[in-house]
PDB file of N, CA and C in Angstrom:
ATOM      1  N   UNK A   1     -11.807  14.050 -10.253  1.00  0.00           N
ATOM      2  CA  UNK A   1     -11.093  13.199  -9.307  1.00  0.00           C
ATOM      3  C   UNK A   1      -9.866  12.584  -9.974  1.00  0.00           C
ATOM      4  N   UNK A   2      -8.559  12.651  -9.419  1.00  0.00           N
ATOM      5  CA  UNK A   2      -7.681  12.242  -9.836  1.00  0.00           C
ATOM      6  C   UNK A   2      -7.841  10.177  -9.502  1.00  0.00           C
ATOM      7  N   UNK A   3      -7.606   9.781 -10.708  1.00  0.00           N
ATOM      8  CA  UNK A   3      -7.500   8.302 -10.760  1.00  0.00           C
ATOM      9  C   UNK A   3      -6.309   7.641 -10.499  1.00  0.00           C
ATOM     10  N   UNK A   4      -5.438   8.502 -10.340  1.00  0.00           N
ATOM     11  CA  UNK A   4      -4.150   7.732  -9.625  1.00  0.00           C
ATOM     12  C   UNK A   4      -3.846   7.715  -8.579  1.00  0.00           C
ATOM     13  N   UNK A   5      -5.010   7.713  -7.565  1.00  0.00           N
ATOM     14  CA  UNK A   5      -4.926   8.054  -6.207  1.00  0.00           C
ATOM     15  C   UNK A   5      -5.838   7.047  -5.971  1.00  0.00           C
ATOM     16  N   UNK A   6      -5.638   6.052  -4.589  1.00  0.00           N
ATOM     17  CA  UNK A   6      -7.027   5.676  -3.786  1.00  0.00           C
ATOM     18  C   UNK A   6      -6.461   5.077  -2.518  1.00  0.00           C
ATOM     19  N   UNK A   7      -7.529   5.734  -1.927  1.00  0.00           N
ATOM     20  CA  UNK A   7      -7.560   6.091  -0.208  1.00  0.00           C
ATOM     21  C   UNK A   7      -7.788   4.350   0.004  1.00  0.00           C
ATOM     22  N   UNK A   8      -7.163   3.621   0.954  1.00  0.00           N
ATOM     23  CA  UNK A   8      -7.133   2.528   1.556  1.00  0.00           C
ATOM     24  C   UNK A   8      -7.337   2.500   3.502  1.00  0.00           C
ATOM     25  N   UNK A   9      -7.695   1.636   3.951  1.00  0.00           N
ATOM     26  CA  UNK A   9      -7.583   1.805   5.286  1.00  0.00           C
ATOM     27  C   UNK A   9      -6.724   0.347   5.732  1.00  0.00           C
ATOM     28  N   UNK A  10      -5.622   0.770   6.661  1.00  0.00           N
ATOM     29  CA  UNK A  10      -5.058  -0.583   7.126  1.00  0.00           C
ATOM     30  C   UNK A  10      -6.248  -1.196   7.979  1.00  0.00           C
ATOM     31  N   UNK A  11      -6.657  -2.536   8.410  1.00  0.00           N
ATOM     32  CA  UNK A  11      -7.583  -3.412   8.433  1.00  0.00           C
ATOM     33  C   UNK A  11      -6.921  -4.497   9.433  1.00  0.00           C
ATOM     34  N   UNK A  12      -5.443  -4.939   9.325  1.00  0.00           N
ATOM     35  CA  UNK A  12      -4.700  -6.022   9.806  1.00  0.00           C
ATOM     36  C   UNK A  12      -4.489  -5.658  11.301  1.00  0.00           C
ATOM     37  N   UNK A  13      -4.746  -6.422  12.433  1.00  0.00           N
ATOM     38  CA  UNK A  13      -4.667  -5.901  13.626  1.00  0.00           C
ATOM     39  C   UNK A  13      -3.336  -6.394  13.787  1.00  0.00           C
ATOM     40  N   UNK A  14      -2.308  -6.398  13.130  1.00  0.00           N
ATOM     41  CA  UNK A  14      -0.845  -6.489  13.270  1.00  0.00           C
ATOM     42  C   UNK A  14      -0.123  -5.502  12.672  1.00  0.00           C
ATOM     43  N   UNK A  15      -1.451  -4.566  11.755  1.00  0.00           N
ATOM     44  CA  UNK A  15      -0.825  -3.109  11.045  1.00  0.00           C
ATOM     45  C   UNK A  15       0.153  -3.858   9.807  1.00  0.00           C
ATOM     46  N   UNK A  16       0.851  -2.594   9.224  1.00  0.00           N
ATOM     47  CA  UNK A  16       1.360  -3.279   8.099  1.00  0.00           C
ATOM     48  C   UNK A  16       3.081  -3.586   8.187  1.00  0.00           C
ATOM     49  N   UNK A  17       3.189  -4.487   8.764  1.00  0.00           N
ATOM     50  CA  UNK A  17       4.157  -5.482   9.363  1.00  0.00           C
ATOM     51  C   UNK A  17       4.902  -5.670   7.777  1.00  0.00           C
ATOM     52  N   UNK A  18       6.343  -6.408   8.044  1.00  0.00           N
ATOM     53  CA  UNK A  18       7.406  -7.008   7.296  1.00  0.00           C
ATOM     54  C   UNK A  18       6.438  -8.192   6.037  1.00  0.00           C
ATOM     55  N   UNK A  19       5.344  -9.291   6.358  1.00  0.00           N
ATOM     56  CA  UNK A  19       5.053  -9.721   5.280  1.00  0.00           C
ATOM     57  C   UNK A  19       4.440  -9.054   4.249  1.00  0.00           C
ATOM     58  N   UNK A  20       3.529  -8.414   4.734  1.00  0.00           N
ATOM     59  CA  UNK A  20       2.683  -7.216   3.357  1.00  0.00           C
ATOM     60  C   UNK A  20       3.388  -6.414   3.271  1.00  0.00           C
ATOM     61  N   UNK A  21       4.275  -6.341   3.849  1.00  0.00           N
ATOM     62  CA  UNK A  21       4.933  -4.802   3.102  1.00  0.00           C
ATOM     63  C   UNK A  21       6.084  -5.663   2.032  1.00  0.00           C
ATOM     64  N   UNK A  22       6.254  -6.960   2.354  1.00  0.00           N
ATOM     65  CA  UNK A  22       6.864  -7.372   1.280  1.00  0.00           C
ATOM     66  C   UNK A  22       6.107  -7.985  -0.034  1.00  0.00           C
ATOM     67  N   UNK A  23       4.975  -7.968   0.504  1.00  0.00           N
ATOM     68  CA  UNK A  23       3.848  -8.351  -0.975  1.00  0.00           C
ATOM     69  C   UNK A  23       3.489  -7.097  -1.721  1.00  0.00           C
ATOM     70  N   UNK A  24       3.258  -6.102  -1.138  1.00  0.00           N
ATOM     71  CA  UNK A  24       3.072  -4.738  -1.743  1.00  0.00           C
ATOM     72  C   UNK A  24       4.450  -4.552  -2.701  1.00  0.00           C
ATOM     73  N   UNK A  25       5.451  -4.527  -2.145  1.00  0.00           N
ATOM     74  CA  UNK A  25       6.630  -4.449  -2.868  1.00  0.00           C
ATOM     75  C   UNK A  25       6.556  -5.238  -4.177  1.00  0.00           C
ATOM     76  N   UNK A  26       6.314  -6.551  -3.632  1.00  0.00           N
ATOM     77  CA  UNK A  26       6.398  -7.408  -4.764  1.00  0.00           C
ATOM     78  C   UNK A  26       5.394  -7.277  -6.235  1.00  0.00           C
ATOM     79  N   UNK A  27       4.265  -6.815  -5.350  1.00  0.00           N
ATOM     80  CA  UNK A  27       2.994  -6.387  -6.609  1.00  0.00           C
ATOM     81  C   UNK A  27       3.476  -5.333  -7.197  1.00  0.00           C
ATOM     82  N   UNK A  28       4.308  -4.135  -6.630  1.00  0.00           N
ATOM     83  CA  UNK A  28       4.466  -3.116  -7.674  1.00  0.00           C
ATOM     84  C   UNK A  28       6.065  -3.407  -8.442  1.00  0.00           C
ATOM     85  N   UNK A  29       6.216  -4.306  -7.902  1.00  0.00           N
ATOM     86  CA  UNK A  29       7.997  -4.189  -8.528  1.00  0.00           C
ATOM     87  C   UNK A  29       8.063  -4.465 -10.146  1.00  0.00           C
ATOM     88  N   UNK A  30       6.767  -4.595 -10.818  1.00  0.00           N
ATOM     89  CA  UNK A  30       7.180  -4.123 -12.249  1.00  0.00           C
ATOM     90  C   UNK A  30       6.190  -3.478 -12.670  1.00  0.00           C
ATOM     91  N   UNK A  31       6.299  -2.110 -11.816  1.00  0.00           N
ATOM     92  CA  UNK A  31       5.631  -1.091 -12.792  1.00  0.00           C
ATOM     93  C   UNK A  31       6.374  -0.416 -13.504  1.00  0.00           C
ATOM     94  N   UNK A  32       5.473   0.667 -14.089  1.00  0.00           N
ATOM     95  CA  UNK A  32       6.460   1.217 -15.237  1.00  0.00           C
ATOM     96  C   UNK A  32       7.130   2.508 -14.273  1.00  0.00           C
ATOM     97  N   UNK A  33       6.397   3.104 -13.715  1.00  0.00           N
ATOM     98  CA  UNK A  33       6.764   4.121 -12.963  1.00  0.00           C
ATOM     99  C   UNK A  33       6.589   3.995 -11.461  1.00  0.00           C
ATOM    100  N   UNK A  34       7.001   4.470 -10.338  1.00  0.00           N
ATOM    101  CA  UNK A  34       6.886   4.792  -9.316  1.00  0.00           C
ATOM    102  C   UNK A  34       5.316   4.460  -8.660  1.00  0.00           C
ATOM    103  N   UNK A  35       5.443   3.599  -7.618  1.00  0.00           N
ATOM    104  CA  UNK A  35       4.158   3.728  -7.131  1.00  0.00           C
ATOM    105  C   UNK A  35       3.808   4.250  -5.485  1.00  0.00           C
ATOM    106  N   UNK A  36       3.501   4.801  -4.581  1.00  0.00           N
ATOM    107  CA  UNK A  36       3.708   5.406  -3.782  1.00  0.00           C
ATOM    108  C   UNK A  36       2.843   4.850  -2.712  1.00  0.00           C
ATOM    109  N   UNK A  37       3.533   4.775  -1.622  1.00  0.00           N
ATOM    110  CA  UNK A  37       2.216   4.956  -0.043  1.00  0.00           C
ATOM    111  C   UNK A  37       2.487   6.230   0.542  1.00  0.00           C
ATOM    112  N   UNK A  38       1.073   6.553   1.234  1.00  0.00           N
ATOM    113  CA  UNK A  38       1.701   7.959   1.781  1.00  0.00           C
ATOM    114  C   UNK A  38       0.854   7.836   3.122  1.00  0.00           C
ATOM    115  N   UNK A  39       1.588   7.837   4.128  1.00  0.00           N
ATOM    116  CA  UNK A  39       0.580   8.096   5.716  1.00  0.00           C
ATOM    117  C   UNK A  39       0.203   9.394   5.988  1.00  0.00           C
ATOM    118  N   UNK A  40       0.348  10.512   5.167  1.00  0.00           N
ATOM    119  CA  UNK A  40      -0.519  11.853   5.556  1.00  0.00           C
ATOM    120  C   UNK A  40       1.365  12.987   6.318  1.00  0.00           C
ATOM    121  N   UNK A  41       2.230  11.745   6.884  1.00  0.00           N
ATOM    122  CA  UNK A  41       3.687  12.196   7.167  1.00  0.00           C
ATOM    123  C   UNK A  41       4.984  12.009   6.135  1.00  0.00           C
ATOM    124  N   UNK A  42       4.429  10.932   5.579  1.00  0.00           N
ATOM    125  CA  UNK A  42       5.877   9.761   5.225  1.00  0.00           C
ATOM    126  C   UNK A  42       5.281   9.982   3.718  1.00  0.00           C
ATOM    127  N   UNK A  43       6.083   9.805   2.474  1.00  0.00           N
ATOM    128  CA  UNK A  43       5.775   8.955   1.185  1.00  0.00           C
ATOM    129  C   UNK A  43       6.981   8.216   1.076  1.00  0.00           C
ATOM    130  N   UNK A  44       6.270   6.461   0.831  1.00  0.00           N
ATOM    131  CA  UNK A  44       6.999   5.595   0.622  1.00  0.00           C
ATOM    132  C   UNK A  44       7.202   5.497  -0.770  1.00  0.00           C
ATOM    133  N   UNK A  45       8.329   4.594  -1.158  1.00  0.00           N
ATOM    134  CA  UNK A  45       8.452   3.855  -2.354  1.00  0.00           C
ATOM    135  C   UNK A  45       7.633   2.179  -2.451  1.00  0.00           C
ATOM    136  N   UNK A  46       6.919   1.953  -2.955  1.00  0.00           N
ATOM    137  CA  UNK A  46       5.922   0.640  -2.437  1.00  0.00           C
ATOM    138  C   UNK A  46       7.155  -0.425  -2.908  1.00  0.00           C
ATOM    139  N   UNK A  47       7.519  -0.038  -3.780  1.00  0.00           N
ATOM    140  CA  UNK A  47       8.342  -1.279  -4.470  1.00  0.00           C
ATOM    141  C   UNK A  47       9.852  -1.687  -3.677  1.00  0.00           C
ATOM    142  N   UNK A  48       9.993  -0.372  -2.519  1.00  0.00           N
ATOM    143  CA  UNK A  48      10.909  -0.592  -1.258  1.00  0.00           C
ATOM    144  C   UNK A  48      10.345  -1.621  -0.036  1.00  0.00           C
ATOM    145  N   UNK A  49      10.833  -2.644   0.410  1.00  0.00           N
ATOM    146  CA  UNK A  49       9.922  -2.940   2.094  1.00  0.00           C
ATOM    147  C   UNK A  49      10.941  -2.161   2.924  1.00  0.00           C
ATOM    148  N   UNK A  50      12.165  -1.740   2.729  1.00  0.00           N
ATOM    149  CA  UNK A  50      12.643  -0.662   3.615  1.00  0.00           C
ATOM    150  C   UNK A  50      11.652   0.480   4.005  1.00  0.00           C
ATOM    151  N   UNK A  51      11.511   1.065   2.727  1.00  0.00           N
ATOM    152  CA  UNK A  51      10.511   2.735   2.679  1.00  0.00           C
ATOM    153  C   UNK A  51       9.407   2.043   3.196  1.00  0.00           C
ATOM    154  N   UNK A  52       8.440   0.888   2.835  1.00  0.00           N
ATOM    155  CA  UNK A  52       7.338   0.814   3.368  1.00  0.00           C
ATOM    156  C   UNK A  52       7.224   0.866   4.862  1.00  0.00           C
ATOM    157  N   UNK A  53       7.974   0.249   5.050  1.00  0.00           N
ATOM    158  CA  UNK A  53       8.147   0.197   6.992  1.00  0.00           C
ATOM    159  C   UNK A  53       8.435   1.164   7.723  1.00  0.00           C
ATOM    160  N   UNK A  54       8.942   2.926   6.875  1.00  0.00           N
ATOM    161  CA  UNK A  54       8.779   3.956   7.719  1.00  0.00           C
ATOM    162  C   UNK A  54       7.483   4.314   7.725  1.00  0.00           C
ATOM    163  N   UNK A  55       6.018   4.102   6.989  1.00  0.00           N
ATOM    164  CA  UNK A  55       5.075   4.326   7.158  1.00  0.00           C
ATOM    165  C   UNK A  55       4.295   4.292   8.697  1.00  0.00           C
ATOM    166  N   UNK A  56       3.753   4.889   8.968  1.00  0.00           N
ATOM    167  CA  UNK A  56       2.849   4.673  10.013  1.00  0.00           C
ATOM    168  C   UNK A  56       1.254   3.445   9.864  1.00  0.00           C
ATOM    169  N   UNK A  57       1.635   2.462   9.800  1.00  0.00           N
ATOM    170  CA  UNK A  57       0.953   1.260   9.339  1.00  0.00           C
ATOM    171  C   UNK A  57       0.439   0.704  10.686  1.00  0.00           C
ATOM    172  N   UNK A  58      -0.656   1.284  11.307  1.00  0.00           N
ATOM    173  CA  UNK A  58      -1.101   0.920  12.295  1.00  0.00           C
ATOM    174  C   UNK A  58      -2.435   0.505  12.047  1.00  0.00           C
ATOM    175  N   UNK A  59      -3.383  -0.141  12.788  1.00  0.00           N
ATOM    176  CA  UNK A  59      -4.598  -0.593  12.210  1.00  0.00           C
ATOM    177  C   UNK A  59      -5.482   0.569  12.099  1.00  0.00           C
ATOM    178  N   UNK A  60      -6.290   0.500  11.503  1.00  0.00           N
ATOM    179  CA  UNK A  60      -7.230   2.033  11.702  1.00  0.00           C
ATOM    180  C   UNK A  60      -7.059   2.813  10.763  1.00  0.00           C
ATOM    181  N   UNK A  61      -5.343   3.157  10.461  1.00  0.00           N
ATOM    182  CA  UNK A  61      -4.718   4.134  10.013  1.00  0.00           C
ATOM    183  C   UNK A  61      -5.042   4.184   8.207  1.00  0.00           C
ATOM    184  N   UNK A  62      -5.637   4.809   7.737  1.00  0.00           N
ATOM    185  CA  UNK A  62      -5.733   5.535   6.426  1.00  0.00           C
ATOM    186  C   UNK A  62      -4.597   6.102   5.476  1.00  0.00           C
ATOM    187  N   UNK A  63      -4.418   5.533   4.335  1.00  0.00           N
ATOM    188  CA  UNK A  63      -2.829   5.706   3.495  1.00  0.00           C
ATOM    189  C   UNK A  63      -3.697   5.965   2.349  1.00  0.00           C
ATOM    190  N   UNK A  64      -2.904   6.510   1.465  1.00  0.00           N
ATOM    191  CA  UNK A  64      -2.744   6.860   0.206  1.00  0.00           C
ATOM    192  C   UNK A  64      -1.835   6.718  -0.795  1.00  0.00           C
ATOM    193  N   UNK A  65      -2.619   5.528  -1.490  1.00  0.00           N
ATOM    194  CA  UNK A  65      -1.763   5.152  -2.843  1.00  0.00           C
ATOM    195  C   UNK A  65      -1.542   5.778  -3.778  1.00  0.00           C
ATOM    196  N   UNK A  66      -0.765   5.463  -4.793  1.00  0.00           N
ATOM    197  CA  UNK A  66      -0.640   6.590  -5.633  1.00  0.00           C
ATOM    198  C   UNK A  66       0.220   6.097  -6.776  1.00  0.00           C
ATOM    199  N   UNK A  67      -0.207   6.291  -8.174  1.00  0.00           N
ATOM    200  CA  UNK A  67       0.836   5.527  -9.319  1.00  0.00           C
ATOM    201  C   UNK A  67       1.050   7.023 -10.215  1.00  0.00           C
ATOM    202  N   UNK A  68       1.974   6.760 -10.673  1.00  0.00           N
ATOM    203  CA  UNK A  68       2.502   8.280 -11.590  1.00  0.00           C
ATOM    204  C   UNK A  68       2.665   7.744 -13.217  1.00  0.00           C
ATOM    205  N   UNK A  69       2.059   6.666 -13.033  1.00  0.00           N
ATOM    206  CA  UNK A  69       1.826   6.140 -14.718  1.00  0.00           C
ATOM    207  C   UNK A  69       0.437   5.774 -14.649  1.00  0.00           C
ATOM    208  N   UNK A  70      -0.196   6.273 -15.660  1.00  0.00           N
ATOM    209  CA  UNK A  70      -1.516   5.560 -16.354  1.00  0.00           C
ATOM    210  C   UNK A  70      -1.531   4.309 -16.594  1.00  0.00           C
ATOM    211  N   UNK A  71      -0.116   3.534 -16.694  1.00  0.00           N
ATOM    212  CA  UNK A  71      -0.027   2.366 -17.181  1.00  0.00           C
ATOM    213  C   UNK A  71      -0.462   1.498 -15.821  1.00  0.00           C
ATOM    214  N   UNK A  72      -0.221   2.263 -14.710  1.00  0.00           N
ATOM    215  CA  UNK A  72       0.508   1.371 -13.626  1.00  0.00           C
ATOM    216  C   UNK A  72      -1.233   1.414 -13.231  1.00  0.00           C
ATOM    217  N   UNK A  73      -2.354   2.098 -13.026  1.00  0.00           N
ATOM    218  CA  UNK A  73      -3.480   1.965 -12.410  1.00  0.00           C
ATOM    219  C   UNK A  73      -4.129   1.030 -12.049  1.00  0.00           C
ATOM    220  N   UNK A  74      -3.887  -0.448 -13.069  1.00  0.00           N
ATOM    221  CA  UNK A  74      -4.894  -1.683 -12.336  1.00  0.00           C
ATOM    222  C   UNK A  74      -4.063  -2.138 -11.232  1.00  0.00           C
ATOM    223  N   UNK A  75      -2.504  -1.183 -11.284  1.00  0.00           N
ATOM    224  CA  UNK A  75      -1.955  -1.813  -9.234  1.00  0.00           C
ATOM    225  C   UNK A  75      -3.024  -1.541  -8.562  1.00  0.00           C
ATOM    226  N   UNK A  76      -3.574  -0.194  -8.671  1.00  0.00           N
ATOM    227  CA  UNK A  76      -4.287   0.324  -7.582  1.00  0.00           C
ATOM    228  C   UNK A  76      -5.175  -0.327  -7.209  1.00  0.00           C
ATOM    229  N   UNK A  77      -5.973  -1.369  -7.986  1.00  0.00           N
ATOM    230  CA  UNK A  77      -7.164  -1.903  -7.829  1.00  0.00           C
ATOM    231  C   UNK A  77      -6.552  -3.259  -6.866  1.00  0.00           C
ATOM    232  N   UNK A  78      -5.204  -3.814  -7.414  1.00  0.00           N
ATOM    233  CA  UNK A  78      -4.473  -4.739  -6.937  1.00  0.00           C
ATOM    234  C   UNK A  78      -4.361  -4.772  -5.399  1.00  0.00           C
ATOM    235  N   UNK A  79      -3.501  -3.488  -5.281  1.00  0.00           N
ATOM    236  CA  UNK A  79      -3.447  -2.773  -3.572  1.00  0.00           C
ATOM    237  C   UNK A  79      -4.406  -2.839  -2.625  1.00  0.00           C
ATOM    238  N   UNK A  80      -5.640  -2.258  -3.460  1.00  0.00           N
ATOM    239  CA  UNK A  80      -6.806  -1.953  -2.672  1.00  0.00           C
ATOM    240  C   UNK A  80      -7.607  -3.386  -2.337  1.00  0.00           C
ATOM    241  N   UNK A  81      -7.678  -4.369  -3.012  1.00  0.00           N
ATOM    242  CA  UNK A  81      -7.889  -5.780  -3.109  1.00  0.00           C
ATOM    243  C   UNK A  81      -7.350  -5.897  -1.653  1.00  0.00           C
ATOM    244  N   UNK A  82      -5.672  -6.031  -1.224  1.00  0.00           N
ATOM    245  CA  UNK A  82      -4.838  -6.782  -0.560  1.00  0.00           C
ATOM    246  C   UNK A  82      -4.947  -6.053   0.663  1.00  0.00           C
ATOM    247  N   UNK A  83      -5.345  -4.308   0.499  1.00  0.00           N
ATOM    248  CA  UNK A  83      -5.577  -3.808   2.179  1.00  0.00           C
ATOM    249  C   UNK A  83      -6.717  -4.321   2.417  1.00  0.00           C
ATOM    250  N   UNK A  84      -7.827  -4.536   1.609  1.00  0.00           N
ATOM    251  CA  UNK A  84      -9.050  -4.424   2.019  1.00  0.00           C
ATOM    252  C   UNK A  84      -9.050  -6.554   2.829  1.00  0.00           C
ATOM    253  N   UNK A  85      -8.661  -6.907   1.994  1.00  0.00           N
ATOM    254  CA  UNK A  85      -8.425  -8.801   2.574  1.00  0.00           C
ATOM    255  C   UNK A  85      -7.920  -9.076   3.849  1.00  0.00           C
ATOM    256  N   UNK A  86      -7.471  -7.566   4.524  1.00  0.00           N
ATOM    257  CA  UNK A  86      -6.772  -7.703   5.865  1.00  0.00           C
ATOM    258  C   UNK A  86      -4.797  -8.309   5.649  1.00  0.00           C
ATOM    259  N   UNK A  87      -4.582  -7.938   4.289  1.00  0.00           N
ATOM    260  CA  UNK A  87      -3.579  -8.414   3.863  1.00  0.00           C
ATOM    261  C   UNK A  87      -3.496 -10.371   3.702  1.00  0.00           C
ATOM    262  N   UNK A  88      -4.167 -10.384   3.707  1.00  0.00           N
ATOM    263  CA  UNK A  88      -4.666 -12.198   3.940  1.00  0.00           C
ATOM    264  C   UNK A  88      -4.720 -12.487   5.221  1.00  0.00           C
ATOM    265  N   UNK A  89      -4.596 -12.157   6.610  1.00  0.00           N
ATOM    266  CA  UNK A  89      -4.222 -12.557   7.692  1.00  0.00           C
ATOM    267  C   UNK A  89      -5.675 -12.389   8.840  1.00  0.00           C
ATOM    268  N   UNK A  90      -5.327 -12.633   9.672  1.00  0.00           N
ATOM    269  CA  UNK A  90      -6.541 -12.471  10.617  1.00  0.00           C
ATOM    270  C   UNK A  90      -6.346 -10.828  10.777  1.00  0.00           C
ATOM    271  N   UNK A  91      -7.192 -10.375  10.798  1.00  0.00           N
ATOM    272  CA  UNK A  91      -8.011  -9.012  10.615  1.00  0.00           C
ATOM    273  C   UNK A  91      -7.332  -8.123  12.281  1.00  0.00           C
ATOM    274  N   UNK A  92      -7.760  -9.379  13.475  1.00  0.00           N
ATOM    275  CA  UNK A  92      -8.600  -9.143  14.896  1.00  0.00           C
ATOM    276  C   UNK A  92      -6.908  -8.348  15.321  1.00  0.00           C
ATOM    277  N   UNK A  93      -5.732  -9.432  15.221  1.00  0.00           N
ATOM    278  CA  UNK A  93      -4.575  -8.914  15.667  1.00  0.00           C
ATOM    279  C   UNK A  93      -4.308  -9.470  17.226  1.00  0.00           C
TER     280      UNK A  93
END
């Protein structure tokens, strides 16, 4: 199993809107390398909230993270923390 990968599910019944996509940004903006969202259509740049917002970030919807440094991997755990919390927000939407 590749470890620079982990499957997340959006959770936020507002989907992944302008504030988390600016906290995602913000959590990866000092990695060493590239960290990625991918909706199965789109790969974002996480450390963009432009690129994040072409994602298909709807509730329900299933993404794939992704770091291209070994260094960068405890993001992933970071990420997966912040989809899984509902991004901090009410969940219901």
């Amino acid at each position: 199993m590749n470890n620079k990968i982990r499957k997340v599910i959006i959770k936020n019944g507002l989907g992944l809107h302008a504030r988390p996509a600016s906290m995602i940004a913000k959590i990866t903006q000092n990695a060493e390398n590239a960290v990625w969202l991918n909706d199965g259509n789109n790969r974002a740049d996480a450390s963009s909230v432009i690129d994040i917002l072409t994602i298909n970030g709807k509730k329900g919807k299933t993404l794939v993270l992704e770091v291209e440094s070994e260094r960068d991997i405890h993001l992933l755990e970071t990420l997966a923390d912040f989809f899984q919390s509902g991004f901090g927000e009410n969940t219901d939407g």
